[in-house]
N, C-alpha and C. Protein backbone atom coordinates (compact mmCIF):
# COMPACT_ATOMS: atom_id res chain seq x y z
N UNK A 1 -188.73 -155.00 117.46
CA UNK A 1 -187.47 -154.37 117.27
C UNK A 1 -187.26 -154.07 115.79
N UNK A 2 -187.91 -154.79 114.88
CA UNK A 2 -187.66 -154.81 113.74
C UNK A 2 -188.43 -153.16 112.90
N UNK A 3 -189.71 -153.14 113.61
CA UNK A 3 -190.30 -152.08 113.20
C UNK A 3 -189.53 -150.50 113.63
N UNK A 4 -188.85 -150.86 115.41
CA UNK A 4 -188.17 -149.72 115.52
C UNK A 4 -186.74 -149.52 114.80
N UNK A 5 -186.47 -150.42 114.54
CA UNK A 5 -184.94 -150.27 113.59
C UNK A 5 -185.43 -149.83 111.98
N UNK A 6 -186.83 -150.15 111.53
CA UNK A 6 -187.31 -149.72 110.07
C UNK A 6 -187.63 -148.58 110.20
N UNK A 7 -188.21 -147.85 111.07
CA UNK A 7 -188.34 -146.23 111.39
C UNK A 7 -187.59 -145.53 111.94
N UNK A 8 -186.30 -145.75 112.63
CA UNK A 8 -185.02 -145.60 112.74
C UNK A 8 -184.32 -144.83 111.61
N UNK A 9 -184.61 -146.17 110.65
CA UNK A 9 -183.93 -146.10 109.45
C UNK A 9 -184.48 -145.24 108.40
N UNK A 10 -185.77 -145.12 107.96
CA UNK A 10 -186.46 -144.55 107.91
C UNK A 10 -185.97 -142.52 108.31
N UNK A 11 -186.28 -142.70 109.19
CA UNK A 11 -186.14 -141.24 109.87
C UNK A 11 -184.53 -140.81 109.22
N UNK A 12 -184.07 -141.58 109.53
CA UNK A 12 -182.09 -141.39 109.33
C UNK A 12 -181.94 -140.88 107.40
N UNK A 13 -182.86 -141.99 106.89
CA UNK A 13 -183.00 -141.46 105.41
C UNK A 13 -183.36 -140.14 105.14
N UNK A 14 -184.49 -139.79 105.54
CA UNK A 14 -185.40 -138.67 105.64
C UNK A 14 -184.28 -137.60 105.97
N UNK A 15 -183.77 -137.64 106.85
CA UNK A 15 -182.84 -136.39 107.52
C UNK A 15 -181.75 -136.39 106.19
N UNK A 16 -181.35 -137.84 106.22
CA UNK A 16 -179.87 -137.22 104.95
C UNK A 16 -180.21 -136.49 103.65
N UNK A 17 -181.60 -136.65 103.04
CA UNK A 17 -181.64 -135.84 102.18
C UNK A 17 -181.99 -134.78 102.42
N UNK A 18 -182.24 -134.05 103.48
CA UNK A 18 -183.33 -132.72 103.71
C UNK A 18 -181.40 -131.84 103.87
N UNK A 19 -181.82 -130.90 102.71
CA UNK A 19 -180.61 -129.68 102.64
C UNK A 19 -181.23 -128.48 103.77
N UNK A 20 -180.17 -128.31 103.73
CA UNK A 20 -179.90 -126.89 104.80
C UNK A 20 -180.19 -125.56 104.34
N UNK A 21 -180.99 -125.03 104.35
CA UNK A 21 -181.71 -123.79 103.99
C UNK A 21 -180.85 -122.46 104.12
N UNK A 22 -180.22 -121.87 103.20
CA UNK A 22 -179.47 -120.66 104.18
C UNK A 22 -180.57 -119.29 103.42
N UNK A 23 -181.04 -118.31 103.90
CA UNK A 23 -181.76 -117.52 103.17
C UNK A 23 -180.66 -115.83 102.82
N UNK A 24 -180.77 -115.88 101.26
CA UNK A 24 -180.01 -114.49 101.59
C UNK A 24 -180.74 -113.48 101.83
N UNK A 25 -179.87 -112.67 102.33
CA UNK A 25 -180.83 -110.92 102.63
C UNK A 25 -180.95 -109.65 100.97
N UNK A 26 -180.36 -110.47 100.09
CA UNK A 26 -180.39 -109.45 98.79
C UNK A 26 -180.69 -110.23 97.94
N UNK A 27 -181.23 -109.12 96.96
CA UNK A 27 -181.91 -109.40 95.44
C UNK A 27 -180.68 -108.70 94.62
N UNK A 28 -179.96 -109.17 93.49
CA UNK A 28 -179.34 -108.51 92.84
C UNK A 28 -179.87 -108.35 91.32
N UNK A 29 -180.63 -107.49 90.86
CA UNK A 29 -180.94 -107.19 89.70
C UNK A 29 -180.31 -106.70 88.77
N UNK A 30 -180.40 -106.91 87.20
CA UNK A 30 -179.34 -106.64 86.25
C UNK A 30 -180.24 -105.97 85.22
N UNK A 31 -179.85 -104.71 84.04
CA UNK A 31 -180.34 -104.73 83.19
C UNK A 31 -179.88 -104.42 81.91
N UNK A 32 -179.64 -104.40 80.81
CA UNK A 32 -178.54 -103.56 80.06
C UNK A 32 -179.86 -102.66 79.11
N UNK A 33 -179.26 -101.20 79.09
CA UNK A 33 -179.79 -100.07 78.38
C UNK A 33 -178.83 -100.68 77.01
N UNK A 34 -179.78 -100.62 75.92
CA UNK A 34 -178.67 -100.46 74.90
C UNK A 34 -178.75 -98.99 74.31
N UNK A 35 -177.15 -99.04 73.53
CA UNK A 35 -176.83 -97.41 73.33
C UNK A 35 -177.53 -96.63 72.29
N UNK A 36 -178.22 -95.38 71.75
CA UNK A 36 -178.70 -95.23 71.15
C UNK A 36 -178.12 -94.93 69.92
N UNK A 37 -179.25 -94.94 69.04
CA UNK A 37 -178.33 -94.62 67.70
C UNK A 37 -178.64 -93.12 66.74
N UNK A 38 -178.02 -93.06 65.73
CA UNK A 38 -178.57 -92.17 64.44
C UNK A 38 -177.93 -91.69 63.71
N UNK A 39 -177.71 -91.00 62.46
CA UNK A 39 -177.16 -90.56 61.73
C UNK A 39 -176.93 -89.09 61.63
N UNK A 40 -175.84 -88.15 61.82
CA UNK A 40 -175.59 -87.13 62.04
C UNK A 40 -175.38 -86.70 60.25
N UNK A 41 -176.12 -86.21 59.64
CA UNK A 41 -176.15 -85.11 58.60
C UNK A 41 -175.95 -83.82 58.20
N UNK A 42 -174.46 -83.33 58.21
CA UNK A 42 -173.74 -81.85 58.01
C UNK A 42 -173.92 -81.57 56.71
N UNK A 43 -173.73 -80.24 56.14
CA UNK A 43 -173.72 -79.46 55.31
C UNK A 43 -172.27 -80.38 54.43
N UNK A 44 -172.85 -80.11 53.11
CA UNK A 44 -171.77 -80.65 52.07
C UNK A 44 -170.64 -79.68 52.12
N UNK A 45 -169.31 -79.89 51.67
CA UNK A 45 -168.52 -78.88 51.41
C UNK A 45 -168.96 -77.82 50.38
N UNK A 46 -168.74 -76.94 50.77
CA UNK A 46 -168.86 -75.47 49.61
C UNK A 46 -167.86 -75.02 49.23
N UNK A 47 -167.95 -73.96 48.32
CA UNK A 47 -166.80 -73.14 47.90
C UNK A 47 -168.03 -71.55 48.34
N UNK A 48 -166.94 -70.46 49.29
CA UNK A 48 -167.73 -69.48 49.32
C UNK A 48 -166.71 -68.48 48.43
N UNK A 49 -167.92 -67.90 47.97
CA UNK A 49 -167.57 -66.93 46.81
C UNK A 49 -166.67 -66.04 47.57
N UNK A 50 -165.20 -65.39 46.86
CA UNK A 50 -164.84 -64.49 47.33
C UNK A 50 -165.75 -62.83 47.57
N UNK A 51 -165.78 -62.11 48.54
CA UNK A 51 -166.65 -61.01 48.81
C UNK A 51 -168.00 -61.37 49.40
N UNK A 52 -168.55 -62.46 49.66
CA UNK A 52 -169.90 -62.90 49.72
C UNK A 52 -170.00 -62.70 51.45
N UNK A 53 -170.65 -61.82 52.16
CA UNK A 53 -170.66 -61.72 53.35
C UNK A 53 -171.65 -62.26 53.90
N UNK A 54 -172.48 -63.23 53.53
CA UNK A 54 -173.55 -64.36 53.86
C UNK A 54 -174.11 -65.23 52.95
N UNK A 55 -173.31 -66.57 53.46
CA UNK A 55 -173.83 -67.65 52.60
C UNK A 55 -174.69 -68.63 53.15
N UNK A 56 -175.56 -68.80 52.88
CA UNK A 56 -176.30 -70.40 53.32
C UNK A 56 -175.59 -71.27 53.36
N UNK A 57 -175.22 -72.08 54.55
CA UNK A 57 -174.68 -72.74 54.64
C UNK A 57 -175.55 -74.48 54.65
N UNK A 58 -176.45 -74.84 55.50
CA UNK A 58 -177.82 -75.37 55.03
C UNK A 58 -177.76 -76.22 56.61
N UNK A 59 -178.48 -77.18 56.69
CA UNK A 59 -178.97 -76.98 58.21
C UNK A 59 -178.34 -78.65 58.55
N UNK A 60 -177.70 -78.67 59.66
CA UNK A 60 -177.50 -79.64 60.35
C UNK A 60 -179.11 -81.02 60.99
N UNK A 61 -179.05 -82.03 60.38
CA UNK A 61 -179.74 -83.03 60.75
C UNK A 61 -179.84 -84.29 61.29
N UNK A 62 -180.69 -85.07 61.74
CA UNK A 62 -180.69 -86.45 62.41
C UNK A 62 -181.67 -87.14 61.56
N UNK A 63 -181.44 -88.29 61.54
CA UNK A 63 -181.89 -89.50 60.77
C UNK A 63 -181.93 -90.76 61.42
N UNK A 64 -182.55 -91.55 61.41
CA UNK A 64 -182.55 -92.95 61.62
C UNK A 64 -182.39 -93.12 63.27
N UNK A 65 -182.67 -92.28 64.03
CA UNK A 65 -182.31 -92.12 65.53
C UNK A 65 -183.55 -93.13 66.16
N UNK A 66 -182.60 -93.80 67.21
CA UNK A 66 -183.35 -94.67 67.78
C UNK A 66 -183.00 -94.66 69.59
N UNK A 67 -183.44 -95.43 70.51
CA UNK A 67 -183.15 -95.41 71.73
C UNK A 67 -182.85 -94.27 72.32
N UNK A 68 -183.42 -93.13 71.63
CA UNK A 68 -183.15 -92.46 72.68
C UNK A 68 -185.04 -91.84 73.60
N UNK A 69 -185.04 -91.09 74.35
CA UNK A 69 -186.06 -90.50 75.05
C UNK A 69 -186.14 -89.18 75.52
N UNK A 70 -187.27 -88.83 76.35
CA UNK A 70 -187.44 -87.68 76.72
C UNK A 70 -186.12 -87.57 78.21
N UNK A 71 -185.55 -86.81 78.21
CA UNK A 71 -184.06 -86.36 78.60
C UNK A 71 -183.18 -87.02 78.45
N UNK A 72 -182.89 -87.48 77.49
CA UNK A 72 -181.63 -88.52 76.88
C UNK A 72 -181.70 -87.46 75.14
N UNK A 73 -181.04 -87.13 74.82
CA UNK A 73 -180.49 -86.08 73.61
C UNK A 73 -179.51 -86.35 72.93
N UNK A 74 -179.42 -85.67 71.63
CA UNK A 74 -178.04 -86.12 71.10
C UNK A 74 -177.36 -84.43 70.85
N UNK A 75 -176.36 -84.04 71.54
CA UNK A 75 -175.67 -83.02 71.72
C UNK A 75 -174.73 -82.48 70.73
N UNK A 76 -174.69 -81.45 69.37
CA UNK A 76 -173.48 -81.11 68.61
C UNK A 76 -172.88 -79.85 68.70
N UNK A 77 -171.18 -80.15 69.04
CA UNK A 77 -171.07 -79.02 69.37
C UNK A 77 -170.28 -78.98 67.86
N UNK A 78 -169.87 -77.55 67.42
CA UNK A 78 -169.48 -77.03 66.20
C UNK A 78 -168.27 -75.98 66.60
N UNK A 79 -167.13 -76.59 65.87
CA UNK A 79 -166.12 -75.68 66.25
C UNK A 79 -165.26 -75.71 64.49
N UNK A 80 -165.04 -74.56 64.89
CA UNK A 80 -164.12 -73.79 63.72
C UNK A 80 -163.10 -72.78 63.74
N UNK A 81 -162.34 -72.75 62.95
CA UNK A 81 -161.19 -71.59 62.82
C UNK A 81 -161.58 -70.70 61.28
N UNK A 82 -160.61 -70.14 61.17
CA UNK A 82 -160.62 -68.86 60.27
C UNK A 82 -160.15 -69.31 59.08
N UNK A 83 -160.21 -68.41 57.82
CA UNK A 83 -159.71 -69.34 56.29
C UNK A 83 -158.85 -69.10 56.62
N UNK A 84 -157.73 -70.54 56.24
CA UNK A 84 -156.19 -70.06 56.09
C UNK A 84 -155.50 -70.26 54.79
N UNK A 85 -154.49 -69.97 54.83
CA UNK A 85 -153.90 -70.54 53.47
C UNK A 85 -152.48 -70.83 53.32
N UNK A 86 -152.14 -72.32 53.02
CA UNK A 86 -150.65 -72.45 52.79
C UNK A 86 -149.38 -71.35 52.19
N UNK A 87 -150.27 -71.24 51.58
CA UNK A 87 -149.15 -70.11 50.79
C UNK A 87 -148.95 -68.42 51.06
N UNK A 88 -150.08 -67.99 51.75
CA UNK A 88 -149.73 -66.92 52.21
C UNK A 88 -150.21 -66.71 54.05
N UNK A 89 -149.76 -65.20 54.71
CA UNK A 89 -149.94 -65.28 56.28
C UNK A 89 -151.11 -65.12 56.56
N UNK A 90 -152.19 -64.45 55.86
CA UNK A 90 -153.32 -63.47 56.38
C UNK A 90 -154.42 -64.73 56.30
N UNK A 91 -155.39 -64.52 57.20
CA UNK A 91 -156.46 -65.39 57.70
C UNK A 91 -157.76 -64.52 57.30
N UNK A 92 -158.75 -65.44 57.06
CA UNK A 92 -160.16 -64.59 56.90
C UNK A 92 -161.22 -65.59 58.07
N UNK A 93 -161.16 -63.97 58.80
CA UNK A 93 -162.34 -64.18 59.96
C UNK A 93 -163.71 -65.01 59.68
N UNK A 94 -164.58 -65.93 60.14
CA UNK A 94 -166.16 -65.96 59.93
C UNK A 94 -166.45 -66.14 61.08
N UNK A 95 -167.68 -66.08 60.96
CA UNK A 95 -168.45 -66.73 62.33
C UNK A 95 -170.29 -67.61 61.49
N UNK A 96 -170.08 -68.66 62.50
CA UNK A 96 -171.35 -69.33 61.43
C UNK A 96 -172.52 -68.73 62.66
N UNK A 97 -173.67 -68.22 61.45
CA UNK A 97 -174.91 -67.96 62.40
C UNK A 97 -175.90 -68.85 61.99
N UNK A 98 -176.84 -68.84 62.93
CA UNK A 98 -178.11 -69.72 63.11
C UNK A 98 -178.74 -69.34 63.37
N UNK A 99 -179.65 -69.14 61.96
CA UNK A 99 -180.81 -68.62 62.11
C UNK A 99 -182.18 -69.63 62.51
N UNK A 100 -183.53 -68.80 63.32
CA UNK A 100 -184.35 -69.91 64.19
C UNK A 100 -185.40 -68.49 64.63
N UNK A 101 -186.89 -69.73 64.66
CA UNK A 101 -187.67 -68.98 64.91
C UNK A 101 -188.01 -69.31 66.42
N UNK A 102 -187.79 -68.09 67.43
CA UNK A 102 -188.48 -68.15 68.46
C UNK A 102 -190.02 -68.69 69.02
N UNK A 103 -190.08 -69.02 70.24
CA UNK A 103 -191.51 -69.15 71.08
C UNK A 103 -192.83 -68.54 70.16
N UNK A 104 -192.25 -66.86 69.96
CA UNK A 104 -193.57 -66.26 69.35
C UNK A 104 -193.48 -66.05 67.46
N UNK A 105 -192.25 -67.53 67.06
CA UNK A 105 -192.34 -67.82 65.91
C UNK A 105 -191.56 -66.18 65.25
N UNK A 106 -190.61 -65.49 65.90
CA UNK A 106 -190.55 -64.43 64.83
C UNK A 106 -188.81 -65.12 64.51
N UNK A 107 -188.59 -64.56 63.39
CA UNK A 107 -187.11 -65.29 62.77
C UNK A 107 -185.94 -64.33 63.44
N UNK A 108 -185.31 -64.80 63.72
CA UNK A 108 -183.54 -63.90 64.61
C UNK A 108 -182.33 -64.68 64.29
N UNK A 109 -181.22 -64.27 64.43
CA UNK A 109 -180.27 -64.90 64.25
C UNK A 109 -179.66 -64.79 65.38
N UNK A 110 -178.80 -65.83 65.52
CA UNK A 110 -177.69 -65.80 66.32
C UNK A 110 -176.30 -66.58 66.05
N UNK A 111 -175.26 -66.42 66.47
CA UNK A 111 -174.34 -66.55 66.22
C UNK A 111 -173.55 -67.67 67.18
N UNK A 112 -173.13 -68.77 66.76
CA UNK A 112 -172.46 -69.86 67.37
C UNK A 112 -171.07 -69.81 67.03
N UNK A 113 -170.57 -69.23 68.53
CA UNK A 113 -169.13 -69.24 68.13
C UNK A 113 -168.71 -70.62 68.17
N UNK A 114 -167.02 -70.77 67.94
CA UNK A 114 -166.51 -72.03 68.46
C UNK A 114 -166.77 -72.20 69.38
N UNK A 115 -166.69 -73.43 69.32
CA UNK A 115 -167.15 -74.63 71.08
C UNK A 115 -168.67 -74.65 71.17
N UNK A 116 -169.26 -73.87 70.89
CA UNK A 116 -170.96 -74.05 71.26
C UNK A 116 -171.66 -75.09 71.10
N UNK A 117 -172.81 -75.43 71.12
CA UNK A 117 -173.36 -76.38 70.90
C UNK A 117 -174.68 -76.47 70.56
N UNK A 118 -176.05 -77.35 70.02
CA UNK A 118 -177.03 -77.41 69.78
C UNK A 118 -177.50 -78.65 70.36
N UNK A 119 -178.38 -78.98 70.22
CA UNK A 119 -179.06 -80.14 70.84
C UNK A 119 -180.61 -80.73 69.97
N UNK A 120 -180.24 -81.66 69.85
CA UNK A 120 -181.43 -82.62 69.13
C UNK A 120 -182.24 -82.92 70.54
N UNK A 121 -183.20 -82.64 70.84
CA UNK A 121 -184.07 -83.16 71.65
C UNK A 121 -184.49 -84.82 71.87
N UNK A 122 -184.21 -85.70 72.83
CA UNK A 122 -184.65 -87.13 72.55
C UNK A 122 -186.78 -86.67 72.91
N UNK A 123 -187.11 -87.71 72.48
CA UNK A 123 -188.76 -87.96 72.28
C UNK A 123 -188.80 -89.21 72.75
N UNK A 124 -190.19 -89.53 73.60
CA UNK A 124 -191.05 -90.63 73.97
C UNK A 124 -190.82 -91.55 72.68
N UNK A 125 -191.12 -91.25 71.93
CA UNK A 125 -191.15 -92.65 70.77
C UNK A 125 -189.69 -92.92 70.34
N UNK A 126 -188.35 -92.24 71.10
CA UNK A 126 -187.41 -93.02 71.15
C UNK A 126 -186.00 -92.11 70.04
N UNK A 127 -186.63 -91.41 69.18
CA UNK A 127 -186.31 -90.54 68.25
C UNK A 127 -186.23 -89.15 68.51
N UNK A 128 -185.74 -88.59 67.82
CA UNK A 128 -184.93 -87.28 68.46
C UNK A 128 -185.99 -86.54 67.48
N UNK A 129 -186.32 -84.59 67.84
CA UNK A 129 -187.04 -83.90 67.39
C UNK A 129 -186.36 -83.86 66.20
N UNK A 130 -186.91 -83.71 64.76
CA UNK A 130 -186.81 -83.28 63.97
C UNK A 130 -185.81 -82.08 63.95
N UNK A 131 -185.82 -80.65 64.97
CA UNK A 131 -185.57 -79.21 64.35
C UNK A 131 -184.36 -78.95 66.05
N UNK A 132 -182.96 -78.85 66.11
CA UNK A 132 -181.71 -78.69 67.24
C UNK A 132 -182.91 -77.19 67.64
N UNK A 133 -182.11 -77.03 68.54
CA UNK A 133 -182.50 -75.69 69.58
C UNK A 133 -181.10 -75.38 70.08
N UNK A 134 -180.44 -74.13 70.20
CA UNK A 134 -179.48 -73.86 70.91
C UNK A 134 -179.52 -73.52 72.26
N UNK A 135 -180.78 -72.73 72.75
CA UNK A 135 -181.12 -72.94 74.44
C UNK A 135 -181.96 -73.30 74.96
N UNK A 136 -181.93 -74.14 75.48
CA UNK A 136 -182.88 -74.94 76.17
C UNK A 136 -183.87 -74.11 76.73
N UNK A 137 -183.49 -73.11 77.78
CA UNK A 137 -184.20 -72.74 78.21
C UNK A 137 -185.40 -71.54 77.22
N UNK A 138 -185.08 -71.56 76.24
CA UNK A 138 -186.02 -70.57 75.35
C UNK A 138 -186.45 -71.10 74.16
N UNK A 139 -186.07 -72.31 74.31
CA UNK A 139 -186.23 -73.32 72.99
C UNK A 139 -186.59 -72.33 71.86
N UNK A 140 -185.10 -71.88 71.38
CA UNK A 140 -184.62 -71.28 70.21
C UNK A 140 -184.64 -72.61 68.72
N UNK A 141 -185.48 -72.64 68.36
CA UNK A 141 -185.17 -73.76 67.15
C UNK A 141 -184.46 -73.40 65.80
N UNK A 142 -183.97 -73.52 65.37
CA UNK A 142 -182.74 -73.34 64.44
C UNK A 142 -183.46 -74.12 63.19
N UNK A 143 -183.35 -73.32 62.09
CA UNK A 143 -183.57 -73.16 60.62
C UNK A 143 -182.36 -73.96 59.66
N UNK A 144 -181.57 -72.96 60.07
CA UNK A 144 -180.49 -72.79 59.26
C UNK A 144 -179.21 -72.51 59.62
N UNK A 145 -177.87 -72.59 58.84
CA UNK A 145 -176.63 -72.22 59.37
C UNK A 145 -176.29 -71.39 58.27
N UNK A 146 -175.64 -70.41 58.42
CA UNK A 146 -174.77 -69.55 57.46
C UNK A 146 -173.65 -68.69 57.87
N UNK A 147 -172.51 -68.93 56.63
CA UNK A 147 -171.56 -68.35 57.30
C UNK A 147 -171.00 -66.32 56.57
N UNK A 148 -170.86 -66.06 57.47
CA UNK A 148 -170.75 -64.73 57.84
C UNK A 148 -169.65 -63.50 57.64
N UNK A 149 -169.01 -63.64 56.73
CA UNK A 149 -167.73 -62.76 56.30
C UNK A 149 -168.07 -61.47 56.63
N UNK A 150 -167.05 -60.57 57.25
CA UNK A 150 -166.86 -59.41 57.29
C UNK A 150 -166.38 -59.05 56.35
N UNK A 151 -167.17 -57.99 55.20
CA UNK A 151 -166.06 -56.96 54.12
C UNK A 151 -164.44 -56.68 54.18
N UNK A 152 -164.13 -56.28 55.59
CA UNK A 152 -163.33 -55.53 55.53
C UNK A 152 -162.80 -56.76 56.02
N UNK A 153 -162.61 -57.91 56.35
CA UNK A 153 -161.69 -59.29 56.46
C UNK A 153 -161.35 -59.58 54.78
N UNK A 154 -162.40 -59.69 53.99
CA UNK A 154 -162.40 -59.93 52.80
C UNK A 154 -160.96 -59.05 52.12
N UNK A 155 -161.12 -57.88 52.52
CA UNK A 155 -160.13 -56.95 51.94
C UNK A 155 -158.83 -57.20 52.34
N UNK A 156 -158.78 -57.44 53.20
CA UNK A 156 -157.51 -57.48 54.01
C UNK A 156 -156.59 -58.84 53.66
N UNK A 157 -157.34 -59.56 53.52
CA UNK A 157 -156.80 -61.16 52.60
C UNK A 157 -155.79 -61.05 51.81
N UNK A 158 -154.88 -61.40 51.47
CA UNK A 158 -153.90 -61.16 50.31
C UNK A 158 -154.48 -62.61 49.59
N UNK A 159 -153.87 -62.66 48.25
CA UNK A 159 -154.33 -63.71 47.18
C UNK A 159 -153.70 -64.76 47.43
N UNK A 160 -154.58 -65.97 47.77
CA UNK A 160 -154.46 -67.48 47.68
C UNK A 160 -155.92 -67.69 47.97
N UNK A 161 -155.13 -69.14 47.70
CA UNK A 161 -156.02 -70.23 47.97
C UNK A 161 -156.35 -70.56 49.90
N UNK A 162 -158.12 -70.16 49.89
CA UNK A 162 -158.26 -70.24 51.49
C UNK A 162 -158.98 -71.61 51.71
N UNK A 163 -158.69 -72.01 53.08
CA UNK A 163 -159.80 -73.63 53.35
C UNK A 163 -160.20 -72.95 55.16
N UNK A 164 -160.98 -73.41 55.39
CA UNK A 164 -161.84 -73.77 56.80
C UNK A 164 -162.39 -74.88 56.75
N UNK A 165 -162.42 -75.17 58.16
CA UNK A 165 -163.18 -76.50 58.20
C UNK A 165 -163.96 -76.45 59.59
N UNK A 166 -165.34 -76.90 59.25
CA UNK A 166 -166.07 -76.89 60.39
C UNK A 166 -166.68 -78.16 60.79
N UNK A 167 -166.54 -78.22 62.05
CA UNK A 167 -166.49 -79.80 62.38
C UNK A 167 -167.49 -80.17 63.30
N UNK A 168 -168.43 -80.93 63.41
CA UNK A 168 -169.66 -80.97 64.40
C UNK A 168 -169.24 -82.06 65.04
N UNK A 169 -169.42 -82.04 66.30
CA UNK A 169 -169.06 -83.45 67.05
C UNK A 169 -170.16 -83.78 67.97
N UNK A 170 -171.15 -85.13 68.02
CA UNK A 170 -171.77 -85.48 68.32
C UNK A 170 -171.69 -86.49 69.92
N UNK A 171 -172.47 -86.34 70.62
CA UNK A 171 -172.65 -86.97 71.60
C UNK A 171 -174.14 -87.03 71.96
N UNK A 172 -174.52 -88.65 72.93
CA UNK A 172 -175.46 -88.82 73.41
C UNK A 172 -175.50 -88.12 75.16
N UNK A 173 -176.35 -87.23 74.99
CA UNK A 173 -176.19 -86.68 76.70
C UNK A 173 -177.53 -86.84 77.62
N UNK A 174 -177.38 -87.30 78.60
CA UNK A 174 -178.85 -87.01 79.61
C UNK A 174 -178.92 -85.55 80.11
N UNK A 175 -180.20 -85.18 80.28
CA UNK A 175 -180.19 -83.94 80.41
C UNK A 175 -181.02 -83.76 81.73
């Protein structure tokens, strides 16, 4: 009796520690992307000469760009208004162009009105192309920016002091 009451007991031990198995049906996986980075580099302020109907304006750049990849980009769009001036009514028209050598490398300009945009290409090694493109689909690469006075805006100006301001605003976009 003694042996069946020790394996009894025995067995009774055995059972109280054995846990109850429940199995789940999901895996929940986690990962965090971190955000990418870089330094957006605009044209210094200028003074454009009165009468000057094309100035170099000099070229929008990226620096120090990191995390990003091939369809992950960093997107600038460029918006502007007309010279104005506190002290008197009349406005002077521009429009900034961008000049860029096409596919078969020949030089053209084109013209970015307000709201438009350019695009830094992201790259495999994480860094954005060196040279914006304004269409993707013709990978137009862009040189340069310059801004564009009409003569007869010039004329029409009455005397003051004019300001514009052109403003690039950056975003990271998937493409």
């Amino acid at each position: 009796m003694k042996k069946l009451f020790a394996i009894l007991l025995a067995v009774m031990m055995l059972a109280s520690m054995a846990t109850i198995a429940s199995a789940a049906n999901t895996t929940t996986l986690t990962t965090n992307v971190p955000a990418a980075s870089y330094t957006l580099n605009v044209p210094a302020d200028q003074e454009i000469t009165y009468g000057a109907t094309e100035t170099k304006l000099g070229a929008v750049t990226v620096t120090n760009a990191s995390g990003f990849a091939v369809g992950k980009s960093l997107k600038i769009t460029i918006t502007y208004d007309a010279f104005s001036s506190e002290s008197v009514s009349t406005t002077i028209p521009f429009v900034v162009e961008a000049r860029y050598a096409d596919n078969n490398y020949q030089h053209n300009e084109k013209t970015i009105a307000s709201g438009e945009y350019i695009v830094f290409p992201g790259q495999a090694s994480g860094d954005v192309d060196d040279t914006p493109y304004y269409s993707q689909a013709a990978k137009q690469w862009l040189d340069s920016f310059y801004i564009m006075v009409n003569s007869a805006d010039w004329g029409k100006a009455l005397g003051g002091e004019y300001t514009a301001t052109i403003t690039f605003t950056a975003e990271v976009v998937a493409e």
